[in-house]
N, C-alpha and C. Protein backbone atom coordinates (compact mmCIF):
# COMPACT_ATOMS: atom_id res chain seq x y z
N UNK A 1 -131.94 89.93 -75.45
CA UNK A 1 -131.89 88.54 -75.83
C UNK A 1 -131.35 87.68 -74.68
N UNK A 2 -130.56 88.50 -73.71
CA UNK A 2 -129.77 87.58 -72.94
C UNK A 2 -131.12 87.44 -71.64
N UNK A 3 -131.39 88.27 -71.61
CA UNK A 3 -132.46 88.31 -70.42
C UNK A 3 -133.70 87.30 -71.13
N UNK A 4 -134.30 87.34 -72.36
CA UNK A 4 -135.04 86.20 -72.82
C UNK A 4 -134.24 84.33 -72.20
N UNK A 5 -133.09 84.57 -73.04
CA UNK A 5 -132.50 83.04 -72.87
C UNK A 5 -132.04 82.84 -71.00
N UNK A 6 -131.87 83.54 -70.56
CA UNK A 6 -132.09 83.23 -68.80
C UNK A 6 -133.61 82.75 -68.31
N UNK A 7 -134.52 83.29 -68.87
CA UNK A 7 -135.77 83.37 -68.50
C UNK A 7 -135.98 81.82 -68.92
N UNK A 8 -135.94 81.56 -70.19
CA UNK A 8 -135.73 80.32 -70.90
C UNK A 8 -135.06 79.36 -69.61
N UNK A 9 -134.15 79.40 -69.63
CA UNK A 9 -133.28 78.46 -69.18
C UNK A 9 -134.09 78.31 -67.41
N UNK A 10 -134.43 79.25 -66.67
CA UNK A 10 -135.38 79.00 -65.67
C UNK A 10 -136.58 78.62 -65.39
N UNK A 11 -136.91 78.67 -66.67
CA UNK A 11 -138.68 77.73 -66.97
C UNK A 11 -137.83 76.08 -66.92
N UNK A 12 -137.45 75.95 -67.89
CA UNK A 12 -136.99 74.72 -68.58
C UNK A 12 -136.64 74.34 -67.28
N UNK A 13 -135.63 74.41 -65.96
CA UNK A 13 -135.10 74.13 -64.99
C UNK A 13 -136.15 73.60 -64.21
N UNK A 14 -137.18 74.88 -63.56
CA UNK A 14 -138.47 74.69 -62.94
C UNK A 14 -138.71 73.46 -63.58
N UNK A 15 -139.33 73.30 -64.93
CA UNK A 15 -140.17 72.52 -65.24
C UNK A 15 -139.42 70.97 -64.75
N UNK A 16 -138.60 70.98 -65.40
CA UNK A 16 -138.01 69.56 -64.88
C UNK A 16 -137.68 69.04 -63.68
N UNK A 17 -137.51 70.06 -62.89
CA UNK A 17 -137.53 70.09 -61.32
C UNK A 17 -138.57 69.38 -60.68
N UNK A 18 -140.07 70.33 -60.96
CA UNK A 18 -141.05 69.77 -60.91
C UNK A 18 -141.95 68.44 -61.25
N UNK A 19 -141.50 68.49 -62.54
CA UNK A 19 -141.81 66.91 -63.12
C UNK A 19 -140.97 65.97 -62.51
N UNK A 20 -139.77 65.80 -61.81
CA UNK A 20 -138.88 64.83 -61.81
C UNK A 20 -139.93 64.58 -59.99
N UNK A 21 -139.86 65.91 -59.56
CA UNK A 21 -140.38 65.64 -57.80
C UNK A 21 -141.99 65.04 -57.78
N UNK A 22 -142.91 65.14 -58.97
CA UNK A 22 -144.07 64.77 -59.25
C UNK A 22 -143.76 63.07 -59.54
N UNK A 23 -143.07 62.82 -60.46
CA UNK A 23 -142.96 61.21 -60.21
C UNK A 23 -142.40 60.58 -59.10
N UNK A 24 -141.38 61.41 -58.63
CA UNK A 24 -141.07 60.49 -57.41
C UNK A 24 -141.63 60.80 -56.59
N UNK A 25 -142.54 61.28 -56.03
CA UNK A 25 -143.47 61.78 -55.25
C UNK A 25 -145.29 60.40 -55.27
N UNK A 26 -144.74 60.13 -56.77
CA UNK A 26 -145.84 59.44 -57.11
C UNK A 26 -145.83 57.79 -56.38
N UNK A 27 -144.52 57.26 -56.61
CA UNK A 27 -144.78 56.02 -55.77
C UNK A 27 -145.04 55.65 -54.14
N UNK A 28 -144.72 57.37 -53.60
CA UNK A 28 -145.08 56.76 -52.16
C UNK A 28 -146.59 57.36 -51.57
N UNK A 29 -147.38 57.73 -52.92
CA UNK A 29 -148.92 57.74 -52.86
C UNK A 29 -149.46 56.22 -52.13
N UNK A 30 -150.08 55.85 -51.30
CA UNK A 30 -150.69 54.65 -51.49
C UNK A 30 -151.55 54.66 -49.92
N UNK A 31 -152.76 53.51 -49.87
CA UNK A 31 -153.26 53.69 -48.84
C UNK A 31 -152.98 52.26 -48.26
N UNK A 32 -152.56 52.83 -46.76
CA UNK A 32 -152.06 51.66 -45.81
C UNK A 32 -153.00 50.95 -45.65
N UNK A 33 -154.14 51.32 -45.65
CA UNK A 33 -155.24 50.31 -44.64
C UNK A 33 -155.09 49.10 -45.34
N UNK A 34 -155.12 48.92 -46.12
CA UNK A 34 -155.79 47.25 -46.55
C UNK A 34 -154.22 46.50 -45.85
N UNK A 35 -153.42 47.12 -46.46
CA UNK A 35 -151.81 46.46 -46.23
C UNK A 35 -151.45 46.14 -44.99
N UNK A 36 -151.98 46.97 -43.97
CA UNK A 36 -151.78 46.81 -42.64
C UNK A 36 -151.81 45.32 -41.89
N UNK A 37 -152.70 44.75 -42.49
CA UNK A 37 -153.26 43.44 -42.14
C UNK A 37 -152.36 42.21 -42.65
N UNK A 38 -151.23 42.75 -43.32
CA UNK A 38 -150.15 41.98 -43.75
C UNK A 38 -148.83 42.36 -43.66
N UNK A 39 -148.45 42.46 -42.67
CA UNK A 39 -147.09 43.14 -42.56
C UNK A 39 -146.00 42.15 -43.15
N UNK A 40 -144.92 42.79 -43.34
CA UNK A 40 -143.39 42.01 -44.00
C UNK A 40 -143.05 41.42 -42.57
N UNK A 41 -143.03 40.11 -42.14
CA UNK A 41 -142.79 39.39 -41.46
C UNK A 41 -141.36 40.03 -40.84
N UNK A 42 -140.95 39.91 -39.59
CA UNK A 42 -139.69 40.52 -39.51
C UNK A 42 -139.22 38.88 -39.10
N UNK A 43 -137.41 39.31 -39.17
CA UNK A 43 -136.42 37.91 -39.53
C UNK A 43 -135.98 38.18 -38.29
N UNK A 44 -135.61 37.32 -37.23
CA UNK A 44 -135.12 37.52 -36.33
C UNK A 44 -133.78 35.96 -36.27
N UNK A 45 -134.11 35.20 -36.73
CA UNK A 45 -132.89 34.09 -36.95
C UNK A 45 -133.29 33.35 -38.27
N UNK A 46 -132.13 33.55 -38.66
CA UNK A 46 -131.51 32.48 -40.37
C UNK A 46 -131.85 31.45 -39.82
N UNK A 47 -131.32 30.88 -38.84
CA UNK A 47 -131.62 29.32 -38.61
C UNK A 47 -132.20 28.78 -38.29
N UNK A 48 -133.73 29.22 -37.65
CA UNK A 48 -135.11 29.10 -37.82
C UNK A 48 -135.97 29.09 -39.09
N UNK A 49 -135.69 30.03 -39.80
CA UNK A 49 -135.83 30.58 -41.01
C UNK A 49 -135.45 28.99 -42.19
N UNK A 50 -134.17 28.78 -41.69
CA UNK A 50 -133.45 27.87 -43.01
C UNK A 50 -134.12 26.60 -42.47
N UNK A 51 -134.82 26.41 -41.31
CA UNK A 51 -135.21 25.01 -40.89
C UNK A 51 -136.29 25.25 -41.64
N UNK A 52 -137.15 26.00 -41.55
CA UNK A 52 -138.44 26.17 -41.97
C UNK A 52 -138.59 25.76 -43.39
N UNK A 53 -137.30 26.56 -44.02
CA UNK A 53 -137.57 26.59 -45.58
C UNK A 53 -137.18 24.99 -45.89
N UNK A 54 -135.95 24.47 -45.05
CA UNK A 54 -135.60 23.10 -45.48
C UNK A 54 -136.67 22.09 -45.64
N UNK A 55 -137.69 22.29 -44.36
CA UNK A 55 -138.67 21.19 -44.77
C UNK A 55 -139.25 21.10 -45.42
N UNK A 56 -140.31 22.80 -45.84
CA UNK A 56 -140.73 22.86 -46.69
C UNK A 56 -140.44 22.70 -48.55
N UNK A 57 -139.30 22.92 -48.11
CA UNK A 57 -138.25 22.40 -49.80
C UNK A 57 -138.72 23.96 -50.39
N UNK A 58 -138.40 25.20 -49.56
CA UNK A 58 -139.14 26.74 -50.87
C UNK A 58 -137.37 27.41 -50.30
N UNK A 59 -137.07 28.44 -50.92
CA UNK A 59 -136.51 29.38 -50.58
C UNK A 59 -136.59 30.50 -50.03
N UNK A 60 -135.78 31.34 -49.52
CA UNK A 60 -135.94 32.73 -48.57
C UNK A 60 -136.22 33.96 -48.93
N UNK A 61 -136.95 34.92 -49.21
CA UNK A 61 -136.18 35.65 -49.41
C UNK A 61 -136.12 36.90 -48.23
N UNK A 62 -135.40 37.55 -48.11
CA UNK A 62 -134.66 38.66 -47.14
C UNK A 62 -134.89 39.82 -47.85
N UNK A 63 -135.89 40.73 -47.54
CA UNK A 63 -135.93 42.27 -47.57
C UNK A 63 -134.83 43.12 -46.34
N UNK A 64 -133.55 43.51 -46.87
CA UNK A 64 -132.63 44.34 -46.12
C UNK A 64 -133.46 45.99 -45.81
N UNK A 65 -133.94 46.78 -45.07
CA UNK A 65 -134.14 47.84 -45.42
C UNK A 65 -133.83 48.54 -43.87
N UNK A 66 -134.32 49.57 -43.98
CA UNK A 66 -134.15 50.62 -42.65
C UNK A 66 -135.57 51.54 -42.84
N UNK A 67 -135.68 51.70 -41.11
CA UNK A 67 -136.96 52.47 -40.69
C UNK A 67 -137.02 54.15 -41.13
N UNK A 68 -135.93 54.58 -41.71
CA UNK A 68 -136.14 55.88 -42.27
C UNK A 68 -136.78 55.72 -43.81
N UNK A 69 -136.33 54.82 -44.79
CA UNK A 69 -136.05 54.44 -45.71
C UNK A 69 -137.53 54.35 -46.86
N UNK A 70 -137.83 55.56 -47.50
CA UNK A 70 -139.01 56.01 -48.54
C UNK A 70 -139.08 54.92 -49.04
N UNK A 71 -138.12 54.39 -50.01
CA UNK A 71 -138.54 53.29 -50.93
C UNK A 71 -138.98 52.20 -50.21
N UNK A 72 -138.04 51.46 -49.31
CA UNK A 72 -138.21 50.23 -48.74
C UNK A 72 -139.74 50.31 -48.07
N UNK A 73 -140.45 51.36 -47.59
CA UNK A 73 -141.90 51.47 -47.85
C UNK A 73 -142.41 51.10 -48.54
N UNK A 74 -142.65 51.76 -49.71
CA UNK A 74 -142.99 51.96 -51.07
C UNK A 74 -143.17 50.36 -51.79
N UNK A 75 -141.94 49.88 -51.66
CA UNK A 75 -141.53 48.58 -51.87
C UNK A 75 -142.57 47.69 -51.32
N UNK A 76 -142.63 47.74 -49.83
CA UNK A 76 -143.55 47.43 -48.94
C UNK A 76 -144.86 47.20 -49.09
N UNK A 77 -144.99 48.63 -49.39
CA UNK A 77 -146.62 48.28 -49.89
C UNK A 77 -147.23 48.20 -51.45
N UNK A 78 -146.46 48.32 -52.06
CA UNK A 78 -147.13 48.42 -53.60
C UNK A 78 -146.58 47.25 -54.04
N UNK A 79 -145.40 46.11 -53.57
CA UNK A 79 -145.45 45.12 -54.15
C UNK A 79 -145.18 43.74 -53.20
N UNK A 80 -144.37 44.23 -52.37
CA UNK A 80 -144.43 43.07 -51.28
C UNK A 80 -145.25 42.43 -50.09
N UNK A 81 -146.18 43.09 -49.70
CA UNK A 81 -147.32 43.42 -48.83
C UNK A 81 -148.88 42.97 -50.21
N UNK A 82 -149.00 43.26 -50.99
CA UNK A 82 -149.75 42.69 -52.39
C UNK A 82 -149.20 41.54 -52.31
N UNK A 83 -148.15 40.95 -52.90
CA UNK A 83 -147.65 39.90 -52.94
C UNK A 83 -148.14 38.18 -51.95
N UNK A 84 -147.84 38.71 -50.64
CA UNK A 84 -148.11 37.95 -49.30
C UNK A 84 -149.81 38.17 -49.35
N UNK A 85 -150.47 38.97 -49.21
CA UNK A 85 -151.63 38.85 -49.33
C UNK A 85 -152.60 37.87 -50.60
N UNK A 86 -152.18 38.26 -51.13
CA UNK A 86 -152.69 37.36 -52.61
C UNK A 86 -152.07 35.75 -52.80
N UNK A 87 -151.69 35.63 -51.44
CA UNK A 87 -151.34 34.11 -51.37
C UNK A 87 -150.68 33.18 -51.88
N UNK A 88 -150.36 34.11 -53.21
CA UNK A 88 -149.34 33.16 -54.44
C UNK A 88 -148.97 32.52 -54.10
N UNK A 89 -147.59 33.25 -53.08
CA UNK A 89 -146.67 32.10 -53.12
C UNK A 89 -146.32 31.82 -51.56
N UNK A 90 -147.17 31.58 -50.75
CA UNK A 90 -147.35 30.88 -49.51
C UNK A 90 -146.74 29.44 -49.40
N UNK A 91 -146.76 28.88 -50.21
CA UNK A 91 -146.21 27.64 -50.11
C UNK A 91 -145.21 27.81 -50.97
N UNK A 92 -144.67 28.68 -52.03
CA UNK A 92 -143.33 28.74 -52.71
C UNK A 92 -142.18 29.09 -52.24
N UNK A 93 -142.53 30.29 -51.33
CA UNK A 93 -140.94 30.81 -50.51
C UNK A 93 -141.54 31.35 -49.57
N UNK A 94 -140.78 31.58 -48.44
CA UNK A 94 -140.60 32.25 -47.19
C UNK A 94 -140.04 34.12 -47.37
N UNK A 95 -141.07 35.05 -46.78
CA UNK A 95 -140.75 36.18 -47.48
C UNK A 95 -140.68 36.93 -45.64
N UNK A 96 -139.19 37.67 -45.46
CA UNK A 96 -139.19 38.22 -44.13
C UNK A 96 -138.26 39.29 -44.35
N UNK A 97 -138.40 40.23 -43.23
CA UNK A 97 -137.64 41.77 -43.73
C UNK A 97 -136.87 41.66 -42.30
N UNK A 98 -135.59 42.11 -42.58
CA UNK A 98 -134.34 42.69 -41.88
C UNK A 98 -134.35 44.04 -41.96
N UNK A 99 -134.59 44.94 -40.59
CA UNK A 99 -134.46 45.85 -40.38
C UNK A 99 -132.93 46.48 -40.10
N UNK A 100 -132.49 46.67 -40.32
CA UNK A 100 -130.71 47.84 -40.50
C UNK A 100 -131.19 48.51 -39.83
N UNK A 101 -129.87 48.37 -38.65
CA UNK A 101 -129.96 49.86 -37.97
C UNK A 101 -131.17 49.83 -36.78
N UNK A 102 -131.26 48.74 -35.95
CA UNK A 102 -132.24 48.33 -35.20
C UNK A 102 -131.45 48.44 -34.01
N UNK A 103 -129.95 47.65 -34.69
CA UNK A 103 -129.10 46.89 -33.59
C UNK A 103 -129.96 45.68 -32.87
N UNK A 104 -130.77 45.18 -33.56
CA UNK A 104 -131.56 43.79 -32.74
C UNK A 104 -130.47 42.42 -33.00
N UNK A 105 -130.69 41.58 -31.62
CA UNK A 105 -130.03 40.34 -32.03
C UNK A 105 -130.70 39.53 -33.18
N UNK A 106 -129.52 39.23 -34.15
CA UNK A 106 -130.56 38.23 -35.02
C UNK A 106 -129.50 36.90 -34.89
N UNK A 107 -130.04 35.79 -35.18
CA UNK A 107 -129.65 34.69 -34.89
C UNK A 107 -128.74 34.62 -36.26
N UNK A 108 -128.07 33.81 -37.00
CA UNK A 108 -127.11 33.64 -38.19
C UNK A 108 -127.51 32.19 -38.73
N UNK A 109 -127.15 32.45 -40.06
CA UNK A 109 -127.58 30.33 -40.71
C UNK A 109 -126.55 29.66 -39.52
N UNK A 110 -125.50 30.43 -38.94
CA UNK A 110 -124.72 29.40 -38.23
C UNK A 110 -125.26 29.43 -37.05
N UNK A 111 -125.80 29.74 -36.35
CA UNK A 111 -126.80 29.56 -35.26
C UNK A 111 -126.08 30.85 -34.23
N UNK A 112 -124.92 31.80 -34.11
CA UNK A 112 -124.68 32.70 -33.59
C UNK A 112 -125.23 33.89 -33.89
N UNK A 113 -124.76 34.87 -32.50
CA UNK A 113 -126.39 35.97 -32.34
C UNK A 113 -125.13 36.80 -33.36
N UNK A 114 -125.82 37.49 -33.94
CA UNK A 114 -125.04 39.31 -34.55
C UNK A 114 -126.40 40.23 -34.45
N UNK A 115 -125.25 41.60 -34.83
CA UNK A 115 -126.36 42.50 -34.60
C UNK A 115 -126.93 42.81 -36.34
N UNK A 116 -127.88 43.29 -36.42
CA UNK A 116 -128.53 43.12 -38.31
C UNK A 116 -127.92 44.12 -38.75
N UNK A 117 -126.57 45.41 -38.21
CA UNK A 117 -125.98 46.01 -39.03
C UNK A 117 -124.64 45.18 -39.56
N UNK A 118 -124.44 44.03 -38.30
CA UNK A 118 -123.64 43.15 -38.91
C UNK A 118 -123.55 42.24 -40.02
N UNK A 119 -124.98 41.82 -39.86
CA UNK A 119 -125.55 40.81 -40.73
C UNK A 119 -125.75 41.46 -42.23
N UNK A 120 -126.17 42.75 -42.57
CA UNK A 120 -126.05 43.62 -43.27
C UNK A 120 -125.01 43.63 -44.00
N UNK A 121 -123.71 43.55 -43.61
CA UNK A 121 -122.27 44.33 -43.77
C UNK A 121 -121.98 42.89 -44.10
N UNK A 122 -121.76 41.82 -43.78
CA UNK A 122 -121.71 40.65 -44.19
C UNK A 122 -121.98 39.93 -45.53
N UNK A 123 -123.36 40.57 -45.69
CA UNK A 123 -123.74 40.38 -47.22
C UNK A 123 -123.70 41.05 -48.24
N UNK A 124 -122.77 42.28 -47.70
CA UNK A 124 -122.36 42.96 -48.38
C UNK A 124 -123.74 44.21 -48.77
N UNK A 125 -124.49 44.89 -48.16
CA UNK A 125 -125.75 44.79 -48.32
C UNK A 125 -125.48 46.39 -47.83
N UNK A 126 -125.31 47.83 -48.48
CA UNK A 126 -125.07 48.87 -48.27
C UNK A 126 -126.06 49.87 -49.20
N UNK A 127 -126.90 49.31 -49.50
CA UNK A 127 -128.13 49.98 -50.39
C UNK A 127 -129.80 49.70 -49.83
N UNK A 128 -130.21 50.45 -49.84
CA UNK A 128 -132.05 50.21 -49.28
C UNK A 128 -132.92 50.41 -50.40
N UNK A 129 -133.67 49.43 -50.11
CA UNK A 129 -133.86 47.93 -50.18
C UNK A 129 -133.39 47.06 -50.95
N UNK A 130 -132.63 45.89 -50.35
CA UNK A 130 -132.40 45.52 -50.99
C UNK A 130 -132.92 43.93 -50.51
N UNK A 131 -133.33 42.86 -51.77
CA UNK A 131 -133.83 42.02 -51.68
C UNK A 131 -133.19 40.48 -51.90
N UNK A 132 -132.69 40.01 -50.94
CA UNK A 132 -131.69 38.66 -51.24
C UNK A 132 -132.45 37.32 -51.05
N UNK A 133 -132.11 36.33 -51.70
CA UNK A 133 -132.82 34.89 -52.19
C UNK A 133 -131.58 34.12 -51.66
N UNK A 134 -132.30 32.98 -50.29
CA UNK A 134 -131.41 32.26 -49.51
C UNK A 134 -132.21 30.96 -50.44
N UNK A 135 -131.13 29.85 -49.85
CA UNK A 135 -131.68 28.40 -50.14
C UNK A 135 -131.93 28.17 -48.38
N UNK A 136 -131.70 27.23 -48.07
CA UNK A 136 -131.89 26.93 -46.79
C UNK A 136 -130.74 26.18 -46.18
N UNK A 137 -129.42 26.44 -46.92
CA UNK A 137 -128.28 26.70 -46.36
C UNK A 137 -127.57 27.74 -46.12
N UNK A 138 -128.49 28.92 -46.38
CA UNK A 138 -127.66 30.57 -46.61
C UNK A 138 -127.10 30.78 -47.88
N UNK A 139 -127.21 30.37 -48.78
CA UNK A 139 -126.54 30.09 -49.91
C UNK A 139 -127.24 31.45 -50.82
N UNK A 140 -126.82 32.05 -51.65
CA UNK A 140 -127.52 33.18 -52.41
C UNK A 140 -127.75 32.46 -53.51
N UNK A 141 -128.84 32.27 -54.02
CA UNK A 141 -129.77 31.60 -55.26
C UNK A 141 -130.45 32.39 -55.98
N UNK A 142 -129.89 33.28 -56.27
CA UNK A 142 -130.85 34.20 -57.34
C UNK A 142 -130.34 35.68 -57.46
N UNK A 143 -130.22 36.57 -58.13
CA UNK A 143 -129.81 37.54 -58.54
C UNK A 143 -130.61 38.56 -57.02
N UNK A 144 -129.56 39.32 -57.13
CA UNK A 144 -130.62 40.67 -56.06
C UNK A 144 -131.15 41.05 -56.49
N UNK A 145 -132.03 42.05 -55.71
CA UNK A 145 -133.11 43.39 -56.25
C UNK A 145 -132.12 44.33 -55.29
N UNK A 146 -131.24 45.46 -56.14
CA UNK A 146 -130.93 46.16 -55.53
C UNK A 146 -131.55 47.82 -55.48
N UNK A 147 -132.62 48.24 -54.61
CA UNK A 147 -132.85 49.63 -54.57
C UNK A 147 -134.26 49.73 -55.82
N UNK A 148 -135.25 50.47 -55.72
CA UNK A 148 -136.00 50.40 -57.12
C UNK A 148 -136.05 51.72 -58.01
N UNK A 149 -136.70 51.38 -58.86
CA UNK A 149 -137.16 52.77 -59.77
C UNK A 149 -138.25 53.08 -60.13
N UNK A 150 -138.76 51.91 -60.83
CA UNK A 150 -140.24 51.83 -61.03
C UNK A 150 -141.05 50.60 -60.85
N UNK A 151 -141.67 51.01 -59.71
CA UNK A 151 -142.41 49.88 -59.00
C UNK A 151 -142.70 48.39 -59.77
N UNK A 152 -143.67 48.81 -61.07
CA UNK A 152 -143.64 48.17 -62.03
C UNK A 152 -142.39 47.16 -62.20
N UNK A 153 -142.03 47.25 -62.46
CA UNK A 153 -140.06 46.80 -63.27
C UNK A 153 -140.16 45.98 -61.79
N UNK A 154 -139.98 46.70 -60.52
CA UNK A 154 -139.49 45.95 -59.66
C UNK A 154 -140.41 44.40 -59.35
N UNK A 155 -141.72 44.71 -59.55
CA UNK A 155 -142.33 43.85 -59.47
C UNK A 155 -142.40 42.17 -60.59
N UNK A 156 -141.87 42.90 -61.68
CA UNK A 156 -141.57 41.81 -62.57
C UNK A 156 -140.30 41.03 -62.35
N UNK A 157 -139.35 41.63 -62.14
CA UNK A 157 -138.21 41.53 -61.68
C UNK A 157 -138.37 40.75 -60.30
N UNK A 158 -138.92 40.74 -59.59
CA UNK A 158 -139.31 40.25 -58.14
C UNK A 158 -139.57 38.44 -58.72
N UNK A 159 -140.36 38.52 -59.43
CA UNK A 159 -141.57 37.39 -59.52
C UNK A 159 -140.41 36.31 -60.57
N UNK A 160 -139.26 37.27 -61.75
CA UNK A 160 -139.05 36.38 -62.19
C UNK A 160 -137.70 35.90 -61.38
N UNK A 161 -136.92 36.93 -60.52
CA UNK A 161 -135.74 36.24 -59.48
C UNK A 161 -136.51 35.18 -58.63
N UNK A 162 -137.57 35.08 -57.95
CA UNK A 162 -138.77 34.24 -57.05
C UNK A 162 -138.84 33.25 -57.81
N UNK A 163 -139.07 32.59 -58.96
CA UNK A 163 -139.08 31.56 -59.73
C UNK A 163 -137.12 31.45 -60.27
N UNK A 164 -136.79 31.88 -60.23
CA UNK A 164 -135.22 31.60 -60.08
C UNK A 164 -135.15 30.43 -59.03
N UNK A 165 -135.23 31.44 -57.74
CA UNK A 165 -134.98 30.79 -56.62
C UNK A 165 -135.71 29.48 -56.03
N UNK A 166 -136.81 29.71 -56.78
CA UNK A 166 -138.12 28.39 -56.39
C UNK A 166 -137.00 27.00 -57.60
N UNK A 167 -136.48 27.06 -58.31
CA UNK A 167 -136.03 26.22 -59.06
C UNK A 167 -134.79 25.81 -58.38
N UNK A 168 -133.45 26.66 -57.78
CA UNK A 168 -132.46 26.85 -57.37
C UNK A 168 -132.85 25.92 -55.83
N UNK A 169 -133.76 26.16 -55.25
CA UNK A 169 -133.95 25.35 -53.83
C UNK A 169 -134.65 23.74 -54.13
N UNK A 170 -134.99 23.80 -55.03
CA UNK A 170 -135.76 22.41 -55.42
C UNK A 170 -134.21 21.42 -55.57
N UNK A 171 -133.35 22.64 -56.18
CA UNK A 171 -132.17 21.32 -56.97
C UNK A 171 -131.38 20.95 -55.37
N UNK A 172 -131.11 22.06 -54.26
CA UNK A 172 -130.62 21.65 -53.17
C UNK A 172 -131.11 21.29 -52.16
N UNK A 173 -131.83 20.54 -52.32
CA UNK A 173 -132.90 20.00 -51.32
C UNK A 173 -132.23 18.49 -50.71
């Protein structure tokens, strides 16, 4: 009996093992080509960035991620890369990714250089990907997206913090 309930208990293990590595395995299925043609804009200064958004009267938003980083891919192409392509919201907000861990100079809303693990650490920003909503004073206007689970979710979640922030920059204009 004891050798049955071990046997038991190592299927059951396998199985869930397997199923758990089959879904997460599942979101970073996807084909680059079409996406390629739209890359996540990279951020190299806030205060270019906040001029831009000021005139236009839209808000920011900031993809935090790093070049090792599965999801912030994933992220990449199944909803943020879709997103910019499909034109929505071209005239609603400004959408640019901060690479962590580049060590590149990036400029600051205050117009001084840091490096983007600084800029990172600043916003308190110790999870990949994570997705922050500026006004065009640096100001945080909208809830984060911290890290995802299911693409889905993230994507709803995306669109309704994005209309957060599209409301939040209209009032500080």
């Amino acid at each position: 009996m004891q050798i049955l309930y071990k046997l038991l208990l190592v299927i059951l293990t396998w199985s869930s093992c397997t199923s758990g590595y089959a879904a997460t395995e599942y979101i970073y299925e996807y084909d680059d080509e079409p996406f390629d043609k739209a890359p996540v804009p990279a951020l190299t200064s806030f205060s270019e960035v906040a001029e831009s958004a000021r005139k236009q009267g839209v808000p920011i938003l900031v993809e935090f991620s790093t070049p090792w980083c599965r999801y912030c891919e994933a992220l990449e192409q199944q909803v943020l890369k879709p997103l910019i392509l499909s034109e929505q919201y071209d005239e609603r907000i400004i959408i640019k990714k901060l690479e962590i861990n580049t060590y590149s100079s990036i400029t600051g809303f205050d117009g001084k250089h840091y490096r983007s693990d600084e800029i990172s650490r600043s916003y308190a920003v110790d999870l990949y990907p994570t997705l922050v909503f500026f006004d065009a004073n640096g100001r945080e206007i909208s809830r984060r997206i911290v890290g995802i689970t299911v693409l889905d979710y993230v994507a709803e979640e995306l669109e309704q913090a994005i209309n957060v922030a599209i409301k939040e920059a209209a009032t500080t204009r």
